[in-house]
N, C-alpha and C. Protein backbone atom coordinates (compact mmCIF):
# COMPACT_ATOMS: atom_id res chain seq x y z
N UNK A 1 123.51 16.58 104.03
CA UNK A 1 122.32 16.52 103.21
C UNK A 1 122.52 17.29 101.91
N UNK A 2 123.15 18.61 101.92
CA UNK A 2 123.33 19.53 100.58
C UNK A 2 123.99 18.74 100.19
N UNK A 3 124.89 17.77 100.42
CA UNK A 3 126.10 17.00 99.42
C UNK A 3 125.60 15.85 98.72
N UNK A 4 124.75 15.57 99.67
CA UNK A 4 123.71 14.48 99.05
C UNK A 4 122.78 14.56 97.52
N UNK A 5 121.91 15.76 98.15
CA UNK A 5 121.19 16.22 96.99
C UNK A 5 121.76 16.82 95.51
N UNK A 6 122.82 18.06 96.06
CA UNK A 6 123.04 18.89 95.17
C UNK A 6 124.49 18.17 94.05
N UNK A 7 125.18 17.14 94.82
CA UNK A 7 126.47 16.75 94.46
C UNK A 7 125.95 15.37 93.90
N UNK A 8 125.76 14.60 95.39
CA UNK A 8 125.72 13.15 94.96
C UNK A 8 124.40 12.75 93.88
N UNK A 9 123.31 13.53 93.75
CA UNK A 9 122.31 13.21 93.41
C UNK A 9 122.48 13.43 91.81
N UNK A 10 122.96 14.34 91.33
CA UNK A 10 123.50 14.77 89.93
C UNK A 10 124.31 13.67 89.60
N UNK A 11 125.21 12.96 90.17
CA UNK A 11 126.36 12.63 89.93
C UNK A 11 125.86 11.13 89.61
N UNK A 12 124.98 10.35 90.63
CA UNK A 12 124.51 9.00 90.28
C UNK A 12 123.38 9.17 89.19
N UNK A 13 122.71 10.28 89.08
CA UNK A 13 121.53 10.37 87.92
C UNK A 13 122.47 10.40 86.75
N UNK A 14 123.80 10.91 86.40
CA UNK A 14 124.56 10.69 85.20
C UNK A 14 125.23 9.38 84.83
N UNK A 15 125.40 8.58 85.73
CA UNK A 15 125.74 6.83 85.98
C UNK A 15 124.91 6.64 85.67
N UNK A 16 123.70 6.73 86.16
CA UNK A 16 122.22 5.89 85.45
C UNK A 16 121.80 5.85 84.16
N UNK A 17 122.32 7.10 83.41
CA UNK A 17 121.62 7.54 81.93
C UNK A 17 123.09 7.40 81.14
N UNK A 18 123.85 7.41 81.80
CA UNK A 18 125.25 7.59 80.36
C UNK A 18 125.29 6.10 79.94
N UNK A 19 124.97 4.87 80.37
CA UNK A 19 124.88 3.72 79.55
C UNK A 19 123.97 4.23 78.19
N UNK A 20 122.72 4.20 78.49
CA UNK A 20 121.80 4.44 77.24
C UNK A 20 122.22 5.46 76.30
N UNK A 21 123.05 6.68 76.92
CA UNK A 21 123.27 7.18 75.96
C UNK A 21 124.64 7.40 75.44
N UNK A 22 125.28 6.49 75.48
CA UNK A 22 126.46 5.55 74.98
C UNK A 22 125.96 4.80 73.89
N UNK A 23 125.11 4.05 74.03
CA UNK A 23 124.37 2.89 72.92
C UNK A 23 123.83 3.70 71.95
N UNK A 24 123.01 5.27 72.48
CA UNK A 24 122.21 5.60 71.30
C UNK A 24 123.11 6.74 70.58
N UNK A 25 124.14 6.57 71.30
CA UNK A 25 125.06 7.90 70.65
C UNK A 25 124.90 9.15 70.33
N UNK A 26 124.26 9.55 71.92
CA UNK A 26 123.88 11.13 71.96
C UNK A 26 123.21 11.33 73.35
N UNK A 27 123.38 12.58 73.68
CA UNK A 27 122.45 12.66 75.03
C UNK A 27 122.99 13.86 75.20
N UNK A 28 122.12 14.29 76.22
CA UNK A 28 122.82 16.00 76.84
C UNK A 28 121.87 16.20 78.62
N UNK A 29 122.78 15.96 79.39
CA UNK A 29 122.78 16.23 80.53
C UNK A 29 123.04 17.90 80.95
N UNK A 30 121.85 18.22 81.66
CA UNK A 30 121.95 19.88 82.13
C UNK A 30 121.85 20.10 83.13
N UNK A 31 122.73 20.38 84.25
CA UNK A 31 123.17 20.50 85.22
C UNK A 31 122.51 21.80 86.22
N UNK A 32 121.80 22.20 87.31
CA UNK A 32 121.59 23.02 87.66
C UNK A 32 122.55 23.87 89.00
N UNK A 33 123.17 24.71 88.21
CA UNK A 33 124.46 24.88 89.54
C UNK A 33 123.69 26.16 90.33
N UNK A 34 124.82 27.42 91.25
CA UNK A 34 124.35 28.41 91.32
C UNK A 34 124.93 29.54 91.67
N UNK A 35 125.14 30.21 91.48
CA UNK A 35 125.65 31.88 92.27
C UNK A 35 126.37 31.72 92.92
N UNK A 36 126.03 30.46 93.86
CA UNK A 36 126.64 30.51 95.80
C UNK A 36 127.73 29.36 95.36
N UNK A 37 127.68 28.64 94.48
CA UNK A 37 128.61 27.69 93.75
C UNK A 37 129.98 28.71 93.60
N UNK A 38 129.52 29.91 92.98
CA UNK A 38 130.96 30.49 92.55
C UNK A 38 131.54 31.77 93.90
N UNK A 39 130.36 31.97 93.98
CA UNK A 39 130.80 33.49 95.56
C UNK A 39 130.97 32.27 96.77
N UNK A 40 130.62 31.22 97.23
CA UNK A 40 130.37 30.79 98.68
C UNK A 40 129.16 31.75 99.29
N UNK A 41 129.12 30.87 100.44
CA UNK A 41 128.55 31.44 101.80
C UNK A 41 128.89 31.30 103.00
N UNK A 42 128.77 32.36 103.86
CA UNK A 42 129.17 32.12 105.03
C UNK A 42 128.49 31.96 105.95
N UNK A 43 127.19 31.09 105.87
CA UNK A 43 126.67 30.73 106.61
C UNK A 43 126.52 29.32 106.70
N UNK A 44 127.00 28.60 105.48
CA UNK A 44 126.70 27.19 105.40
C UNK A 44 127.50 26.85 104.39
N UNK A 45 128.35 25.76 104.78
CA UNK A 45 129.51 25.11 103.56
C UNK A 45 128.32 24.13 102.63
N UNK A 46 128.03 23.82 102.74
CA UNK A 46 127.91 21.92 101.98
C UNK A 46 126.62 22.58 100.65
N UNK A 47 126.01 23.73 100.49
CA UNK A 47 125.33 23.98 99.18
C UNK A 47 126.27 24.60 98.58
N UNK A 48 126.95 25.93 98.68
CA UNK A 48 128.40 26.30 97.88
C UNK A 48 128.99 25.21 97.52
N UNK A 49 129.82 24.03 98.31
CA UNK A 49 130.19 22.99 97.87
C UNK A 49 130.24 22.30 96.49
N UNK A 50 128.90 21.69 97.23
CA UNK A 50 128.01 21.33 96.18
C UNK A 50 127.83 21.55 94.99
N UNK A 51 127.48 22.60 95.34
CA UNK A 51 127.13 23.41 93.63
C UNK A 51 128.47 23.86 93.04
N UNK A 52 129.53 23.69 93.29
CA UNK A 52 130.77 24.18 92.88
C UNK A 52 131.40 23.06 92.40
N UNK A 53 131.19 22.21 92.92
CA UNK A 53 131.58 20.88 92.46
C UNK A 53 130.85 20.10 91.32
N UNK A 54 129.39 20.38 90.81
CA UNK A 54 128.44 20.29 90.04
C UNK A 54 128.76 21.31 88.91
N UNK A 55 129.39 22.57 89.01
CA UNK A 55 128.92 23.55 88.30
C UNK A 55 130.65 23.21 87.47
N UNK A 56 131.68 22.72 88.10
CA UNK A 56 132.82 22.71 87.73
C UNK A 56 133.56 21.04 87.47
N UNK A 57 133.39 20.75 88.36
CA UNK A 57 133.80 19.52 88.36
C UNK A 57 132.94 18.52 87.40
N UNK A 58 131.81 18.42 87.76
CA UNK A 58 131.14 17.16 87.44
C UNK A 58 130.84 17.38 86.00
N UNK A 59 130.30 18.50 85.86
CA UNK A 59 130.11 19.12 84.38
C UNK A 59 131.41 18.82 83.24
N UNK A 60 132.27 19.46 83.69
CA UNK A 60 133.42 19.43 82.89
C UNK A 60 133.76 17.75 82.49
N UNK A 61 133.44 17.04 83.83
CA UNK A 61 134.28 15.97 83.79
C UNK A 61 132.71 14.85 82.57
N UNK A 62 131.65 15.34 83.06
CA UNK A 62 131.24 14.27 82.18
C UNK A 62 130.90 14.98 80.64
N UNK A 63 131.13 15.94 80.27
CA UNK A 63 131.59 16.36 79.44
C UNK A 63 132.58 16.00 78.54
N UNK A 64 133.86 15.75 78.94
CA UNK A 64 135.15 15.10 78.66
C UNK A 64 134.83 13.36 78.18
N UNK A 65 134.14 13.26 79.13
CA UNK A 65 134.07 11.56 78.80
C UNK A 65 132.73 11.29 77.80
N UNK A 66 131.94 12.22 77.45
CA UNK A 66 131.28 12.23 76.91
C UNK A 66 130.96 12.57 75.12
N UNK A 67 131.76 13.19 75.19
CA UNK A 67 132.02 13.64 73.96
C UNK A 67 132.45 12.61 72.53
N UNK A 68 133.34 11.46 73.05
CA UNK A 68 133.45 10.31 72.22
C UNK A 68 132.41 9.77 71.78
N UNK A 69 131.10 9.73 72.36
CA UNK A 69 130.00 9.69 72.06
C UNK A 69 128.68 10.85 71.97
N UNK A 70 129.28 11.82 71.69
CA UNK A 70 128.14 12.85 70.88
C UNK A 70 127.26 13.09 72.23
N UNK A 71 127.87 13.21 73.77
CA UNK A 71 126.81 13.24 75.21
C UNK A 71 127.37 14.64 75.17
N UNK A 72 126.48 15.24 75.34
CA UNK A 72 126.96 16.96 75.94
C UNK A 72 126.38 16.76 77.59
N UNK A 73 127.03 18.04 77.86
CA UNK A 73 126.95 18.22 79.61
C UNK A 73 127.34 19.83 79.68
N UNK A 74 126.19 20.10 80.37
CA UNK A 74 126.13 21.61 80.12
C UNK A 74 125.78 21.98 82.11
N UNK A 75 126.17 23.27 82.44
CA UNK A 75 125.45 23.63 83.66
C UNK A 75 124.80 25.48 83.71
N UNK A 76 123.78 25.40 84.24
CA UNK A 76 122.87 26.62 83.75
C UNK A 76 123.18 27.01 85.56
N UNK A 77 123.76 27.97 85.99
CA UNK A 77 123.85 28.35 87.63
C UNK A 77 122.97 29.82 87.79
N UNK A 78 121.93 29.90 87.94
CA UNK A 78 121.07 31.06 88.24
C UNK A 78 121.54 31.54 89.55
N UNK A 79 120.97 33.41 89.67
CA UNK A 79 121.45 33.89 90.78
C UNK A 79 120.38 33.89 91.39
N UNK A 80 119.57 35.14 91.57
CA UNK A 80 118.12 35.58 92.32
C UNK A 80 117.29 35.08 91.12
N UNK A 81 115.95 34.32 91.41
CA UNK A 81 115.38 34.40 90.50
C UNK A 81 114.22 34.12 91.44
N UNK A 82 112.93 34.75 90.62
CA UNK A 82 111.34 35.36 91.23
C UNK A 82 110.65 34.15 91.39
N UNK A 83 110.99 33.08 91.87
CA UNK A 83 110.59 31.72 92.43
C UNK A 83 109.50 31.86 93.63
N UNK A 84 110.23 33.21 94.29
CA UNK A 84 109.31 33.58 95.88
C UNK A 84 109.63 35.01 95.90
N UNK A 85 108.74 35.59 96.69
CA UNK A 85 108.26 37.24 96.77
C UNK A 85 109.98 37.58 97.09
N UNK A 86 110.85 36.84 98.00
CA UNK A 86 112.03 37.35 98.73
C UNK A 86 113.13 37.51 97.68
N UNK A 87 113.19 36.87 96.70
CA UNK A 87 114.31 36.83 96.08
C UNK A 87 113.96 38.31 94.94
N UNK A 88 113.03 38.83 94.79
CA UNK A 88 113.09 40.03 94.13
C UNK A 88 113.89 41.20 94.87
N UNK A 89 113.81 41.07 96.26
CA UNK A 89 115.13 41.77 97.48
C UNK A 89 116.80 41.54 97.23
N UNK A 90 116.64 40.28 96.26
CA UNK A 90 118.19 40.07 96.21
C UNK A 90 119.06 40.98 95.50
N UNK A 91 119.99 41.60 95.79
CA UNK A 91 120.78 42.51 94.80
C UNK A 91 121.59 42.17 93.70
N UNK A 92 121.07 42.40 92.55
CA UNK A 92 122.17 42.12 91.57
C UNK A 92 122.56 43.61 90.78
N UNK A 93 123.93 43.29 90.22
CA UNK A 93 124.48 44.81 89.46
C UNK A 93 123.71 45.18 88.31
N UNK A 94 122.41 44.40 87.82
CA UNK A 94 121.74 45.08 86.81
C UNK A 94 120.46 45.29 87.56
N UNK A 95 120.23 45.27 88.81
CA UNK A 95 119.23 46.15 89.81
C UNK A 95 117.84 44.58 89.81
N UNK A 96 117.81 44.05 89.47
CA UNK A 96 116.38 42.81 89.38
C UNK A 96 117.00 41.50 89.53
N UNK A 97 116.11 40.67 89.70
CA UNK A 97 116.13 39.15 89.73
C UNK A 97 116.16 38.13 88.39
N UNK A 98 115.77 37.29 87.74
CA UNK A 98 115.61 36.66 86.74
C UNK A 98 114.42 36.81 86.93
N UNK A 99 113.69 36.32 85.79
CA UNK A 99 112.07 35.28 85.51
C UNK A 99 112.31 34.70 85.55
N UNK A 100 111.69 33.53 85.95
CA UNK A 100 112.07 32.23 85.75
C UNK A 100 111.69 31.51 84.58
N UNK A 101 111.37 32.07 83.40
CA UNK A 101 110.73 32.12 81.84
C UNK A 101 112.50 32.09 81.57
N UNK A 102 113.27 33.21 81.94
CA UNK A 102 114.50 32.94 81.14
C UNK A 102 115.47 31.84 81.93
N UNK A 103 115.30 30.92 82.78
CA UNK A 103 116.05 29.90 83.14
C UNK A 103 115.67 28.70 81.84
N UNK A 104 114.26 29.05 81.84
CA UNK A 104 113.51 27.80 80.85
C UNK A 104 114.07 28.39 79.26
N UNK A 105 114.19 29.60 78.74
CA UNK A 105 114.27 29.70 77.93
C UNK A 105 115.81 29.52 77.03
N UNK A 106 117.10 29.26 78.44
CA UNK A 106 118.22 28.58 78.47
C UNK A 106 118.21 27.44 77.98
N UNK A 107 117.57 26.87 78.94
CA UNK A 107 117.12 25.52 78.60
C UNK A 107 117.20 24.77 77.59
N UNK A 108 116.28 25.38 77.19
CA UNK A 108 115.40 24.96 75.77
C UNK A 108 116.65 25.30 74.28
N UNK A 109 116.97 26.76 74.33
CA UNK A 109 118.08 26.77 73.67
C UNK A 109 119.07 25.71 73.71
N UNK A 110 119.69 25.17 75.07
CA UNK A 110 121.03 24.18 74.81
C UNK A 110 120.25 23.31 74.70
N UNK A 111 119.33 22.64 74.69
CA UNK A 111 118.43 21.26 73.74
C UNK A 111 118.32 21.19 72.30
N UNK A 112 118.47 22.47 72.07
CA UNK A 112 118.31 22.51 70.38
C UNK A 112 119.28 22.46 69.45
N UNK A 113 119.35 21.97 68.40
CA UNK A 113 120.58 21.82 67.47
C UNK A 113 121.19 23.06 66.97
N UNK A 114 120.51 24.41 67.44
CA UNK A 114 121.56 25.72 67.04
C UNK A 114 122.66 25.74 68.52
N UNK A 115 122.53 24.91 69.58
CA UNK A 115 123.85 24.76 70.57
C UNK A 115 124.30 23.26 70.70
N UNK A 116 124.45 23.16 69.64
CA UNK A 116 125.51 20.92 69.35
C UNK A 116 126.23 21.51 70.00
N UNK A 117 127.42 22.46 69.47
CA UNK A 117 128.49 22.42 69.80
C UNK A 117 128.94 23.16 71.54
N UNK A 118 127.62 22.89 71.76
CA UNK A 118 128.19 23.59 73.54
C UNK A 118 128.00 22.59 74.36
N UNK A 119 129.35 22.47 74.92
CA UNK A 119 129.41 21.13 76.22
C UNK A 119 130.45 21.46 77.04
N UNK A 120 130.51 20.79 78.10
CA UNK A 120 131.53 21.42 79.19
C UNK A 120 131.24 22.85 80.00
N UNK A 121 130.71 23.89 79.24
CA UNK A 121 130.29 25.20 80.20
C UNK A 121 129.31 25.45 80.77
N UNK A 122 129.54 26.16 81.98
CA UNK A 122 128.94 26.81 82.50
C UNK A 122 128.25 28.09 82.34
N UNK A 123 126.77 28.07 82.00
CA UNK A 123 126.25 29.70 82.32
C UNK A 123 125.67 30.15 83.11
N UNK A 124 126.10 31.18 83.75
CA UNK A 124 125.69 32.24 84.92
C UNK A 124 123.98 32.93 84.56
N UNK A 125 123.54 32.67 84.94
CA UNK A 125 122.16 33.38 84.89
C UNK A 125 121.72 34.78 86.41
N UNK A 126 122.44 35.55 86.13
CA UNK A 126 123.23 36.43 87.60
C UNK A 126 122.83 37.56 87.85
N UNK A 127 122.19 38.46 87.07
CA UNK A 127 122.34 39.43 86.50
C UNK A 127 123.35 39.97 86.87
N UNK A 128 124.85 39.86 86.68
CA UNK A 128 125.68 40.35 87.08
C UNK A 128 126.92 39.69 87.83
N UNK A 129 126.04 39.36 89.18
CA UNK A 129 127.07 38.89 90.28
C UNK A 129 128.48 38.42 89.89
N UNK A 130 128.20 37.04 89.01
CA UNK A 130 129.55 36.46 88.81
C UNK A 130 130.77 37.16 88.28
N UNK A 131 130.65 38.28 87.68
CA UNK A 131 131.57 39.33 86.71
C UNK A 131 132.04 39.99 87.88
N UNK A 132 131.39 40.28 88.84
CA UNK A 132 131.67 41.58 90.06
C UNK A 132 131.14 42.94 89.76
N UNK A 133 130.19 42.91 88.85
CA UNK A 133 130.04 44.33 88.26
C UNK A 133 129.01 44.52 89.72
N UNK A 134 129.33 46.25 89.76
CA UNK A 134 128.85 46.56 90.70
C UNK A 134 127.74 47.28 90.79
N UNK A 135 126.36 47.52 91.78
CA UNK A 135 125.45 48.13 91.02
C UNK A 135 125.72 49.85 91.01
């Protein structure tokens, strides 16, 4: 089911839209990866997977093919973020969670013409985690 949603579901929604935006010669696909994409878990393979394969693979790759036509492909991978009371418990090395104001406010930045030139990467939204900094 995680391979379904988190992998396959990204992957046919970019088949569906890269015709049109082939013709109109532009588009930007934003990818939602995550934390557990780059650390794993050991409680369950197929969302790490997933999201590792989304956050690296799929990104990069429609990125690459995209670019002949002005398509960016970007992936935004958040760590803890204040979605639910529990994830303010999550530990990160700068001691808090995200807002979820600054996932949107990512967002909105790689939509805008001060980031044309960003395609292919990945950003960590972590406070920390992905670096290893420790708290």
């Amino acid at each position: 089911w995680g391979i379904d949603v988190n992998l396959k579901g990204p992957f046919y929604f970019a088949h569906a839209v890269l015709k049109q935006m082939r013709e109109q010669k532009s588009g930007l696909i934003i990818n939602i990866g995550s934390i557990t994409g780059q650390e794993g878990d050991g409680y369950g393979m197929d969302y790490p997977t997933s999201k590792a394969g989304l956050m690296f693979g799929l990104t990069k790759s429609i990125a690459q093919f995209g670019a002949k036509y002005n398509i960016r492909c970007v992936c935004i991978s958040p760590g803890p973020v204040l979605t639910r009371e529990a994830m303010a418990n999550m530990k990160t090395p700068l001691g808090y969670a995200a807002e979820t104001q600054e996932i949107v406010d990512m967002v909105l930045y790689l939509c805008s013409t001060k980031a044309r030139s960003i395609t292919g990467d990945n950003y960590m939204i972590d406070g920390g985690r992905a670096c290893g900094a420790q708290n």
